[in-house]
PDB file of N, CA and C in Angstrom:
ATOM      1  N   UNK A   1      -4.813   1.022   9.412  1.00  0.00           N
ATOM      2  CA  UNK A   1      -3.538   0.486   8.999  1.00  0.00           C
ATOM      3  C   UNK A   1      -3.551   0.263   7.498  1.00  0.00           C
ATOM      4  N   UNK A   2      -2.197   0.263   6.954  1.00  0.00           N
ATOM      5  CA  UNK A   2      -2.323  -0.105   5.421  1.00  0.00           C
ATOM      6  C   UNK A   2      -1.265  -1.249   5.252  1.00  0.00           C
ATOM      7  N   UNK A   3      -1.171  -1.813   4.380  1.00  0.00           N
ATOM      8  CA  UNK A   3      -0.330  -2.819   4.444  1.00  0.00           C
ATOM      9  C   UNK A   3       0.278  -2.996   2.756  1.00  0.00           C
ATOM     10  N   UNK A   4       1.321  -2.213   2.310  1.00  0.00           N
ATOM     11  CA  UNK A   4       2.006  -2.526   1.005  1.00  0.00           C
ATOM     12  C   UNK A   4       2.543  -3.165   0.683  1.00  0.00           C
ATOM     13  N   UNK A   5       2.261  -3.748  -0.278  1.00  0.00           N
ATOM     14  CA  UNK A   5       3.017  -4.566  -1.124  1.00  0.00           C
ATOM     15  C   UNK A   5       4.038  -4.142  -2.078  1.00  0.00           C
ATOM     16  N   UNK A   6       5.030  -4.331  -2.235  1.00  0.00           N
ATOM     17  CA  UNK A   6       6.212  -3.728  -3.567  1.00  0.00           C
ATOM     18  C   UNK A   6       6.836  -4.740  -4.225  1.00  0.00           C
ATOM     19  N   UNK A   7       6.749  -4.847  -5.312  1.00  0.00           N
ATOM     20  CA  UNK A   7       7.323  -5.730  -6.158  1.00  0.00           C
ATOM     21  C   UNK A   7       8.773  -5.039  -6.645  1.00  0.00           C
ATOM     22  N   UNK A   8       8.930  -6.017  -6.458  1.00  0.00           N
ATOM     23  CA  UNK A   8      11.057  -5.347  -7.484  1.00  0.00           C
ATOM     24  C   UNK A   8      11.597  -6.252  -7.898  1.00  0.00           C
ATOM     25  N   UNK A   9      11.808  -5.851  -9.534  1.00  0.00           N
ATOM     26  CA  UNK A   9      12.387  -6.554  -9.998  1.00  0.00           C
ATOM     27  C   UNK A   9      14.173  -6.290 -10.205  1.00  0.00           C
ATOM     28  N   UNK A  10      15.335  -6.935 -10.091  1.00  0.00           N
ATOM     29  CA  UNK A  10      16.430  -6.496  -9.938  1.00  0.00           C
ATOM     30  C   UNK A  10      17.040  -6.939 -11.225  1.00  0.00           C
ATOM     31  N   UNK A  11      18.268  -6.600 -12.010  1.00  0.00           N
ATOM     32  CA  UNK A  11      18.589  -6.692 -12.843  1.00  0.00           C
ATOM     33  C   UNK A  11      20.051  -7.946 -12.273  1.00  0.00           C
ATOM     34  N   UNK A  12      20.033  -8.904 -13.357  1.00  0.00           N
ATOM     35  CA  UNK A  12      20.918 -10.102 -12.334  1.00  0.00           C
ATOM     36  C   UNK A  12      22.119  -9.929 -11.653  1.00  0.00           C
ATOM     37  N   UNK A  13      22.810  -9.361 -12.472  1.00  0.00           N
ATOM     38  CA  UNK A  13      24.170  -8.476 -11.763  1.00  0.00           C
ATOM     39  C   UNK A  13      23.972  -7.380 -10.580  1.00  0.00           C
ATOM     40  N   UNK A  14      23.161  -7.349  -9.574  1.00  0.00           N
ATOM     41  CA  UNK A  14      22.846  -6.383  -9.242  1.00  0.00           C
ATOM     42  C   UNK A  14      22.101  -6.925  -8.217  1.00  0.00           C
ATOM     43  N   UNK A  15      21.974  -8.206  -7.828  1.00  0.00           N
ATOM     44  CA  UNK A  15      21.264  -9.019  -6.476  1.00  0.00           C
ATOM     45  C   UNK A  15      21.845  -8.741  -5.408  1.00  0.00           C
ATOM     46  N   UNK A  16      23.185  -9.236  -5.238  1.00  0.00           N
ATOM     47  CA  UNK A  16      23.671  -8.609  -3.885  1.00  0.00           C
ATOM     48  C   UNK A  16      23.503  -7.029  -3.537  1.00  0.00           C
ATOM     49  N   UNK A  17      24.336  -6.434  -4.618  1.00  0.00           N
ATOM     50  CA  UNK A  17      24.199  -4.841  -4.125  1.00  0.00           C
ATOM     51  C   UNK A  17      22.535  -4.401  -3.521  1.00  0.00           C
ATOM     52  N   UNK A  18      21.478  -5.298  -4.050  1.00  0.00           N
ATOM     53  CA  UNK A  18      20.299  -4.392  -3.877  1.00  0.00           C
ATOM     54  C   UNK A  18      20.091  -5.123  -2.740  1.00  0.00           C
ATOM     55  N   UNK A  19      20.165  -6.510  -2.627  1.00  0.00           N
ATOM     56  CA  UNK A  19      20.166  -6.938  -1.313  1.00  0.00           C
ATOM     57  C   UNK A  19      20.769  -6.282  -0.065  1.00  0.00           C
ATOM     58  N   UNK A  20      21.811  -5.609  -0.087  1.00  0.00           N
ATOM     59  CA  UNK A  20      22.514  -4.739   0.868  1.00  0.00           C
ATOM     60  C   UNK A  20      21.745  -4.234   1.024  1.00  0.00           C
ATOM     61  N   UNK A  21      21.486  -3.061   0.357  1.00  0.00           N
ATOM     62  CA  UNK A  21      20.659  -1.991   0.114  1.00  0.00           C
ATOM     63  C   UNK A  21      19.586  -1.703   0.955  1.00  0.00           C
ATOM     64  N   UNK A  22      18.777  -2.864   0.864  1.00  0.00           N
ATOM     65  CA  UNK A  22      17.575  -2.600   0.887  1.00  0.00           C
ATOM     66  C   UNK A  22      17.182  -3.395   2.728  1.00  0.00           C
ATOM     67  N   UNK A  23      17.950  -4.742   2.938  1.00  0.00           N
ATOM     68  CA  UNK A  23      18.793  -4.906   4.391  1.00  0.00           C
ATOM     69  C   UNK A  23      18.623  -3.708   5.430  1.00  0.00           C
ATOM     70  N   UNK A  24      19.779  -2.721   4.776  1.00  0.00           N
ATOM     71  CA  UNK A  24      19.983  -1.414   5.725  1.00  0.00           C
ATOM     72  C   UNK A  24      18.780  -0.847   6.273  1.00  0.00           C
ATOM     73  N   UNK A  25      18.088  -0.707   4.966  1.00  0.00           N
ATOM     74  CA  UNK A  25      17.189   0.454   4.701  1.00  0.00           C
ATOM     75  C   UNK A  25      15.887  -0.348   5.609  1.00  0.00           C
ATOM     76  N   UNK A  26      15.733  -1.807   5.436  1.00  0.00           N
ATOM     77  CA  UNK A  26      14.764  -2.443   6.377  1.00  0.00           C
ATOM     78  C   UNK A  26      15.193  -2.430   8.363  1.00  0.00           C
ATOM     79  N   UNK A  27      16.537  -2.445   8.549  1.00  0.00           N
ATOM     80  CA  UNK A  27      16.658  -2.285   9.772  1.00  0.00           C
ATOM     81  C   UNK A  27      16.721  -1.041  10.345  1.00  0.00           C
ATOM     82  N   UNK A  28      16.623  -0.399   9.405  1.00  0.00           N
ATOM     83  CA  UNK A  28      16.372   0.825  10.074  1.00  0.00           C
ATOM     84  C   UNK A  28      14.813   1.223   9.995  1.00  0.00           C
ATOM     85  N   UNK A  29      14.366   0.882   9.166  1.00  0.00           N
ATOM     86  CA  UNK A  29      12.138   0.869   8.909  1.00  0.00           C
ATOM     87  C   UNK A  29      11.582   0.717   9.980  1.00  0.00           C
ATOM     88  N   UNK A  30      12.378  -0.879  10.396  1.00  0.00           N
ATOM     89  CA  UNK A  30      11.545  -1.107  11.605  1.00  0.00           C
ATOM     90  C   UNK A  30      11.699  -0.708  12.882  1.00  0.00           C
ATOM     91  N   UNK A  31      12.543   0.413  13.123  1.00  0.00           N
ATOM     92  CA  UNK A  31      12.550   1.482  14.226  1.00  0.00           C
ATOM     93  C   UNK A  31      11.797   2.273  14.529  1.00  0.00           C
ATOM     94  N   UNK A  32      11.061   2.584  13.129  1.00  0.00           N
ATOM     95  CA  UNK A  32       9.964   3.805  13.034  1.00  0.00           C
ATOM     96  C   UNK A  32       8.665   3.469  14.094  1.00  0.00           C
ATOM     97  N   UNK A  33       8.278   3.862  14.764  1.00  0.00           N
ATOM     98  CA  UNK A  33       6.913   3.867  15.342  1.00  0.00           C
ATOM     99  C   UNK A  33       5.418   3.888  14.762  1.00  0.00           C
ATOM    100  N   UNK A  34       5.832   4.254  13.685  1.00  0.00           N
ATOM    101  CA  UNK A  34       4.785   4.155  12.405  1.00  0.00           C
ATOM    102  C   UNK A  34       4.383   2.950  11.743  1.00  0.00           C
ATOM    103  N   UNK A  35       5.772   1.917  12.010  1.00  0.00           N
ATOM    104  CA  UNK A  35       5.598   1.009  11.434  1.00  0.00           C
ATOM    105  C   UNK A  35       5.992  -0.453  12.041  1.00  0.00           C
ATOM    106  N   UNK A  36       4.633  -1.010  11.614  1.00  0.00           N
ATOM    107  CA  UNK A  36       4.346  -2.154  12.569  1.00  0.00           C
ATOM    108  C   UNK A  36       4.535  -3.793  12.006  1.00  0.00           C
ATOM    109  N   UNK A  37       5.467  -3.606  10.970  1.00  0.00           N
ATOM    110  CA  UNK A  37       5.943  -4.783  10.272  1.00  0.00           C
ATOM    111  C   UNK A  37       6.548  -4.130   8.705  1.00  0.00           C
ATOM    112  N   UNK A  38       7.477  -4.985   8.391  1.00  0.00           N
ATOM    113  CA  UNK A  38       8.375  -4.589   7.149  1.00  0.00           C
ATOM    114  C   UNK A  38       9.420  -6.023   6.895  1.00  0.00           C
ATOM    115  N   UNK A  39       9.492  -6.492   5.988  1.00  0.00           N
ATOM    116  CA  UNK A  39       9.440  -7.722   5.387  1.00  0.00           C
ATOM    117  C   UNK A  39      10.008  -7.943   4.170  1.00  0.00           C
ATOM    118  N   UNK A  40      11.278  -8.025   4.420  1.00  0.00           N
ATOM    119  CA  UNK A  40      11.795  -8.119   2.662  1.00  0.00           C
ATOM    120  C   UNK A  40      12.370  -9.446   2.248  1.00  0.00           C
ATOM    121  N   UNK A  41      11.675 -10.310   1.331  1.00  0.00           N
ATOM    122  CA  UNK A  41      11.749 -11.637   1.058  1.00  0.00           C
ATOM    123  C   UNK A  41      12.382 -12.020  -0.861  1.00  0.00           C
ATOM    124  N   UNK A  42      12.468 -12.337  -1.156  1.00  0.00           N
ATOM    125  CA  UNK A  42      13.010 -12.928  -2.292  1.00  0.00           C
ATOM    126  C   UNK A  42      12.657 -14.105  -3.402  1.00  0.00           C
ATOM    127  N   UNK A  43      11.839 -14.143  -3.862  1.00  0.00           N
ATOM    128  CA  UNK A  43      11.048 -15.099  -4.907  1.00  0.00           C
ATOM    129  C   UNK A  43      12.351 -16.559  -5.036  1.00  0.00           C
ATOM    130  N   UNK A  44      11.826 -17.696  -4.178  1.00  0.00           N
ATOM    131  CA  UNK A  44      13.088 -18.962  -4.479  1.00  0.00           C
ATOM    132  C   UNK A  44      13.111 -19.049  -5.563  1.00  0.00           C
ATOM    133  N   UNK A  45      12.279 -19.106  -6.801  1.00  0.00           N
ATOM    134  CA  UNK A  45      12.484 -19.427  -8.284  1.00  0.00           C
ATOM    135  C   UNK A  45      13.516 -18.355  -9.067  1.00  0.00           C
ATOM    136  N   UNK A  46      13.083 -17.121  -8.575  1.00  0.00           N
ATOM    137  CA  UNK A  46      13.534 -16.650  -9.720  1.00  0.00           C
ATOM    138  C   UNK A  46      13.905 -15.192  -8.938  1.00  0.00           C
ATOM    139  N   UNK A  47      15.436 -15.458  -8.340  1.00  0.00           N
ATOM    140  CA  UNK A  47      16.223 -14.736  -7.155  1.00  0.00           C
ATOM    141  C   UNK A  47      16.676 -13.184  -7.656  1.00  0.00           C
ATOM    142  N   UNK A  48      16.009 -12.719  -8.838  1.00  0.00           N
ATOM    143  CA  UNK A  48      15.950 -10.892  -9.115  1.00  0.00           C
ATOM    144  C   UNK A  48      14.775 -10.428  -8.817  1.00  0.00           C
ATOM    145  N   UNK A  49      13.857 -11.468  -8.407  1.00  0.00           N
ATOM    146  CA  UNK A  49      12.345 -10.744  -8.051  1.00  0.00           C
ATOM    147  C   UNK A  49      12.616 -10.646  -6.148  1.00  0.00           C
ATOM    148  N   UNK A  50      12.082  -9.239  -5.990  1.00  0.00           N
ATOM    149  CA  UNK A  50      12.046  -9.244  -5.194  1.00  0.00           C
ATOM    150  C   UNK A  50      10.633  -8.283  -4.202  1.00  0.00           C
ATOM    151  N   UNK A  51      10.104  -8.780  -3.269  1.00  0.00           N
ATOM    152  CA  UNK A  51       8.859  -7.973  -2.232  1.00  0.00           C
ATOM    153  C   UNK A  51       8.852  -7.494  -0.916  1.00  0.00           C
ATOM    154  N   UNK A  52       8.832  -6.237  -0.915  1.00  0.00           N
ATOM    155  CA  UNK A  52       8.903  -5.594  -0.005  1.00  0.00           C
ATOM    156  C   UNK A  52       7.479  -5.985   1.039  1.00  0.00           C
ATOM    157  N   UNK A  53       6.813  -6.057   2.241  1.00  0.00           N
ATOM    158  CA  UNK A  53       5.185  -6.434   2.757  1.00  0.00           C
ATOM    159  C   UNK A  53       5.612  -4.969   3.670  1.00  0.00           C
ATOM    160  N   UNK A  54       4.830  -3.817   3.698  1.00  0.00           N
ATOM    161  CA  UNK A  54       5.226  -2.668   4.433  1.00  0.00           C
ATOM    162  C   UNK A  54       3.686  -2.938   5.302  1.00  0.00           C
ATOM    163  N   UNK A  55       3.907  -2.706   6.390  1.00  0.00           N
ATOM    164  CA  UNK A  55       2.482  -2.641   7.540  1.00  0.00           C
ATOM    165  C   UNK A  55       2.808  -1.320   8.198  1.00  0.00           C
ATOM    166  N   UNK A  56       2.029  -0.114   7.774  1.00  0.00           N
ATOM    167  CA  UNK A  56       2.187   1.349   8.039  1.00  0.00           C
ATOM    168  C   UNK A  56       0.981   1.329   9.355  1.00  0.00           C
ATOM    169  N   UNK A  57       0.590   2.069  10.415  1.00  0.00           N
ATOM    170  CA  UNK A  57      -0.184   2.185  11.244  1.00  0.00           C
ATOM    171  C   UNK A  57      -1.199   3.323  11.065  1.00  0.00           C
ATOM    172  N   UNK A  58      -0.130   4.183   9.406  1.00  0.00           N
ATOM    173  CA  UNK A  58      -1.602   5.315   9.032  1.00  0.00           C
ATOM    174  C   UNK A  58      -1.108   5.646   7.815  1.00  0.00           C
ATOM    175  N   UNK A  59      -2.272   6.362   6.681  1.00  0.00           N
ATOM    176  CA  UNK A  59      -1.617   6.983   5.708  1.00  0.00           C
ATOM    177  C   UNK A  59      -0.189   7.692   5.981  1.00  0.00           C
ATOM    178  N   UNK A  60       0.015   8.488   7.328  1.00  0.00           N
ATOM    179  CA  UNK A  60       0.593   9.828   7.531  1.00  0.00           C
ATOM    180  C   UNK A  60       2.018   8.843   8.034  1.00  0.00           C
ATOM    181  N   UNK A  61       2.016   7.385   8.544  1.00  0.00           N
ATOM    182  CA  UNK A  61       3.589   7.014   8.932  1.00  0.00           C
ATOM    183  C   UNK A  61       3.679   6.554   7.542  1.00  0.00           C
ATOM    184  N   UNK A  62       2.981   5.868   6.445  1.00  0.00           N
ATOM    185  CA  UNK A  62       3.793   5.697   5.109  1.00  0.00           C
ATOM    186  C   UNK A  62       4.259   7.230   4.749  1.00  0.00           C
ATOM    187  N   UNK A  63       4.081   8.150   4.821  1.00  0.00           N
ATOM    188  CA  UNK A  63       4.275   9.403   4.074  1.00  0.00           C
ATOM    189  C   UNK A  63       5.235   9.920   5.066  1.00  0.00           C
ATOM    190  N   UNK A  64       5.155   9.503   6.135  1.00  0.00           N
ATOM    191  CA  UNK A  64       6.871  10.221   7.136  1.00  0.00           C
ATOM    192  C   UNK A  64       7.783   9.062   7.005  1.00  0.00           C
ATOM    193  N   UNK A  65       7.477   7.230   6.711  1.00  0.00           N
ATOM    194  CA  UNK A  65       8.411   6.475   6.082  1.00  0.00           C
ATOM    195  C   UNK A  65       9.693   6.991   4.925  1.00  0.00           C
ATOM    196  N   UNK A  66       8.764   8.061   3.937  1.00  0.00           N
ATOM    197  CA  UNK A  66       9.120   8.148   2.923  1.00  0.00           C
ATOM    198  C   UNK A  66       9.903   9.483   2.774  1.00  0.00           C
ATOM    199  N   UNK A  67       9.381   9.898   3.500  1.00  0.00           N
ATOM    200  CA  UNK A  67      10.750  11.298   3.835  1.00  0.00           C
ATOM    201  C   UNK A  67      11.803  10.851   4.981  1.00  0.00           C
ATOM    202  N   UNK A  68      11.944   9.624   5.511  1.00  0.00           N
ATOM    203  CA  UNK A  68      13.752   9.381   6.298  1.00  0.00           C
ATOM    204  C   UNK A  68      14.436   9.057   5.606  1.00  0.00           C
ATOM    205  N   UNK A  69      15.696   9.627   6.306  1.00  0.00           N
ATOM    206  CA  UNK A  69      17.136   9.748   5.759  1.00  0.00           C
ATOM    207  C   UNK A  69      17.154   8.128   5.186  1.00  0.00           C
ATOM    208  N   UNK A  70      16.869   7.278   5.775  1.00  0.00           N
ATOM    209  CA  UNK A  70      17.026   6.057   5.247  1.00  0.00           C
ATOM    210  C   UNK A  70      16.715   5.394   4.146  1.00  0.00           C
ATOM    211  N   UNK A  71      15.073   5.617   4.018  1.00  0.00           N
ATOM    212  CA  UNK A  71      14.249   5.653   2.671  1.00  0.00           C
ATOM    213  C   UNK A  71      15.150   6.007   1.667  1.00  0.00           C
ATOM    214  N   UNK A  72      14.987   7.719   2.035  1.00  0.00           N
ATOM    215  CA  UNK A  72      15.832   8.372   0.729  1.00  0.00           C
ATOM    216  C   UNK A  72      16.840   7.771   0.335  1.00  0.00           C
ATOM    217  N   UNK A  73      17.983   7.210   0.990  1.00  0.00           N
ATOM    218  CA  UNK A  73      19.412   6.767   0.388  1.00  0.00           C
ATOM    219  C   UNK A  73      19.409   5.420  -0.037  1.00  0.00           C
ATOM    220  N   UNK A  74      18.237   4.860   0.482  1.00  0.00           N
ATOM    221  CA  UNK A  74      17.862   3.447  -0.136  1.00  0.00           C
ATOM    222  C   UNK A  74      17.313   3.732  -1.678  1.00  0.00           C
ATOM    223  N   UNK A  75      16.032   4.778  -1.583  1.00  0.00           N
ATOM    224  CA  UNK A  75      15.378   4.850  -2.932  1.00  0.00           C
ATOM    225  C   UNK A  75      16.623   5.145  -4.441  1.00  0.00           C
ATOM    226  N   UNK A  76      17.712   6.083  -3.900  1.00  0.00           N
ATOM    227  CA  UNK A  76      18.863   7.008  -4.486  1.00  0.00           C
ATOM    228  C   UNK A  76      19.716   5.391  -4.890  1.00  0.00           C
ATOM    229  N   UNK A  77      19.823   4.526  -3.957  1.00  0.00           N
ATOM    230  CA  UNK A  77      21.323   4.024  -4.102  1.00  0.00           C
ATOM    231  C   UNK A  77      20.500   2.563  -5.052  1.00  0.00           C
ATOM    232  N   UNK A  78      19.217   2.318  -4.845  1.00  0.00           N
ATOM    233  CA  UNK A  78      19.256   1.057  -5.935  1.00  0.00           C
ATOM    234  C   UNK A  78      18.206   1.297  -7.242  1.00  0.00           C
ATOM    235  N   UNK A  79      18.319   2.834  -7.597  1.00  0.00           N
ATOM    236  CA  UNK A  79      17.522   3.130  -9.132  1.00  0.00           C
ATOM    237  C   UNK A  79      18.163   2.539  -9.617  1.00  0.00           C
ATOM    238  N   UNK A  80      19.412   2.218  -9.724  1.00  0.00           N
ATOM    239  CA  UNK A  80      20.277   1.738 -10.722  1.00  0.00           C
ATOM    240  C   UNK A  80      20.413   0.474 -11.274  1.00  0.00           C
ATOM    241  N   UNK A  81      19.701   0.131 -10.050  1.00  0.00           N
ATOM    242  CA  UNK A  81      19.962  -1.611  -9.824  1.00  0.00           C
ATOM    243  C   UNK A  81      18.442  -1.987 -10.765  1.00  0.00           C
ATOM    244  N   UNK A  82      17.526  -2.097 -10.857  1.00  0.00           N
ATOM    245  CA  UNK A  82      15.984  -2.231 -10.950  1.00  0.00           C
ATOM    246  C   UNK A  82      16.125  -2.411 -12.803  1.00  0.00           C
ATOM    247  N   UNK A  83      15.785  -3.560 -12.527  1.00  0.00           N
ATOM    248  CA  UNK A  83      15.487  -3.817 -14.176  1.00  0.00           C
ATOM    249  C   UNK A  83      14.255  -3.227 -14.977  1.00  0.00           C
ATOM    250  N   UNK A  84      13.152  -2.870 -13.874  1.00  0.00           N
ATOM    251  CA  UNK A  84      11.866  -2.276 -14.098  1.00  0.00           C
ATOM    252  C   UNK A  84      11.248  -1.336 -12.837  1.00  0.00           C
ATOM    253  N   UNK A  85      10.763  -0.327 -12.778  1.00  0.00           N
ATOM    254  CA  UNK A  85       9.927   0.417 -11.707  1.00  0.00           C
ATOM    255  C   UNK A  85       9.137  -0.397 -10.744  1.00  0.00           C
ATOM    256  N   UNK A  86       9.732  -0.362  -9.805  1.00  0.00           N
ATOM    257  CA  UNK A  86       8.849  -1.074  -8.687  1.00  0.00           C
ATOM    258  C   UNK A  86       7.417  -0.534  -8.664  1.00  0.00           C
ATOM    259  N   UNK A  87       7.000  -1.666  -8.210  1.00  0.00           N
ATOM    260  CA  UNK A  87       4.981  -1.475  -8.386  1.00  0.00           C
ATOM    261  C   UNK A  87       4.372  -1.900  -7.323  1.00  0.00           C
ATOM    262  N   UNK A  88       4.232  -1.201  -6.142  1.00  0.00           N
ATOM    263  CA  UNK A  88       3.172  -0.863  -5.247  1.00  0.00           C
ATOM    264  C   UNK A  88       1.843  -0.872  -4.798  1.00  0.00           C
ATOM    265  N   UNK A  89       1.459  -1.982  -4.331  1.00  0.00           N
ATOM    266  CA  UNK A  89       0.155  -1.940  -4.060  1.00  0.00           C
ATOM    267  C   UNK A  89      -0.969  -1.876  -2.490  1.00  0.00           C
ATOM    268  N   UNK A  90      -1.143  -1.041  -2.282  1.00  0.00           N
ATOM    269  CA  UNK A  90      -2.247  -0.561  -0.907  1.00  0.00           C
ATOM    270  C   UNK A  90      -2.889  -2.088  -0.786  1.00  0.00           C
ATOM    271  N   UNK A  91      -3.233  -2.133   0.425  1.00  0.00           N
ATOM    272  CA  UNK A  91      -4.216  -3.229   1.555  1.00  0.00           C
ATOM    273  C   UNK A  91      -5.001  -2.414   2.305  1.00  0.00           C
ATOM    274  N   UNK A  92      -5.706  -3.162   2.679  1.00  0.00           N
ATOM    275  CA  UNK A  92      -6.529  -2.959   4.319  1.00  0.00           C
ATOM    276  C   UNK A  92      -6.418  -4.214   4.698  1.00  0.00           C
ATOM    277  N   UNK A  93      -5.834  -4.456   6.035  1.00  0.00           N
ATOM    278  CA  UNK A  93      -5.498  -5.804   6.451  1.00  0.00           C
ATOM    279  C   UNK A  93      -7.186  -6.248   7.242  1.00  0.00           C
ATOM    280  N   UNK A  94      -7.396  -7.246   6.989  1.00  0.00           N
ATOM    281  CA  UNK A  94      -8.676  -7.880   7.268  1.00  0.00           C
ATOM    282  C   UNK A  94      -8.385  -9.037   8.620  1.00  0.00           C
ATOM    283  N   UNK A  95      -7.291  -9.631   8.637  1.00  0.00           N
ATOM    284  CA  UNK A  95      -6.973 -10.784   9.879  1.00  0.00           C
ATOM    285  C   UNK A  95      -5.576 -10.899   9.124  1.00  0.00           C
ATOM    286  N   UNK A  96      -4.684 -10.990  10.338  1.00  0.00           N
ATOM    287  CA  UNK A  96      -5.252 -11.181  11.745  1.00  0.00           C
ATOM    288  C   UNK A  96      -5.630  -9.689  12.301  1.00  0.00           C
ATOM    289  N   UNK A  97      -6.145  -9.466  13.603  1.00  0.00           N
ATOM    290  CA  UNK A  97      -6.795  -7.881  14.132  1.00  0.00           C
ATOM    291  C   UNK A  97      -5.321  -7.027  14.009  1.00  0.00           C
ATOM    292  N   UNK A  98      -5.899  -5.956  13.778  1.00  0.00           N
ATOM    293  CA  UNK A  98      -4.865  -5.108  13.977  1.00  0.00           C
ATOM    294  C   UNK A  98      -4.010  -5.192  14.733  1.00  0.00           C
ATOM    295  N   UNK A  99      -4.649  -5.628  16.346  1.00  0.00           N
ATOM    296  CA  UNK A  99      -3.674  -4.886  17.422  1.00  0.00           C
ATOM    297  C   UNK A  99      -2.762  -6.334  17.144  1.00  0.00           C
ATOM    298  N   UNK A 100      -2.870  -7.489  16.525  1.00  0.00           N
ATOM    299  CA  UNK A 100      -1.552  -8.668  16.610  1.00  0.00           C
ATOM    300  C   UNK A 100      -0.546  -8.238  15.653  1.00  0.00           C
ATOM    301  N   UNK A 101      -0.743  -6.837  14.801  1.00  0.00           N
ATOM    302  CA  UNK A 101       0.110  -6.401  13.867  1.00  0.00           C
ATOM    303  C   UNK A 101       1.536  -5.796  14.276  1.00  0.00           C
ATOM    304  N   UNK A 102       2.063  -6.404  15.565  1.00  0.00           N
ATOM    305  CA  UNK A 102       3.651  -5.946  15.723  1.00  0.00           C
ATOM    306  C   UNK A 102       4.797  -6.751  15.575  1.00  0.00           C
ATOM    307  N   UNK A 103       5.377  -5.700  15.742  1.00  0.00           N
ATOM    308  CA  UNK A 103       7.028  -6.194  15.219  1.00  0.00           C
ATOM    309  C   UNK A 103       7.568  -6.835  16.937  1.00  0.00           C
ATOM    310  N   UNK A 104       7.915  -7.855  16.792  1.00  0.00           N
ATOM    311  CA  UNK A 104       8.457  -8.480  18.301  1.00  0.00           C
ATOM    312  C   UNK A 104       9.793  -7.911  18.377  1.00  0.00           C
ATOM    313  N   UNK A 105       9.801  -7.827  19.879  1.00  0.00           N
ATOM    314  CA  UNK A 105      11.013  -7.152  20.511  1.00  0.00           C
ATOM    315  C   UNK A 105      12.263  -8.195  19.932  1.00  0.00           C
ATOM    316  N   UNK A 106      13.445  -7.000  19.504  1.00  0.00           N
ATOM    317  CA  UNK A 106      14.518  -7.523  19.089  1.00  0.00           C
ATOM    318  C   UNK A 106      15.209  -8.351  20.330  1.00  0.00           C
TER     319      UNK A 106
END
């Protein structure tokens, strides 16, 4: 399993729209079978920062994450918004065990 981290920073005029955005693009993530948690939260201090927590089940579901229709129109619709390049960082989750790594039934 891998577990990403994404930082984003949003430009202030531009919180809601990316908030939409990125909403969509999470309810539809966590449909994927690939992926076993997805998590988009919002810094209380300082409400343009924003972190994506991605829990992929292999290199190969982050890399089929990233080719759906969803991804794509998410990645397309908030370049605009981003005060700076989001910055990405790989895990290996250590605890809790893997297998407690799911998404609970809607």
């Amino acid at each position: 399993m891998i577990v990403a981290l994404v930082s984003i920073r949003v430009k202030p005029e531009h919180v809601q729209a990316f908030i939409a955005a990125t909403l969509e693009n999470a309810r539809h993530s966590v449909q994927e079978d690939g992926i076993a948690r997805f998590d988009f939260i919002q810094q209380e201090d300082d409400p343009t920062h924003f972190m994506l927590i991605e829990v992929f089940r292999s290199p190969e579901a982050q890399q089929a994450h990233r080719q759906t229709a969803h991804y794509l129109a998410w990645r397309d619709a908030v370049a605009d918004l981003l005060a700076e390049p989001r910055v990405g960082v790989r895990y290996l989750p250590l605890f809790p065990d893997q297998a407690l790594w799911k998404y609970p039934d809607a």
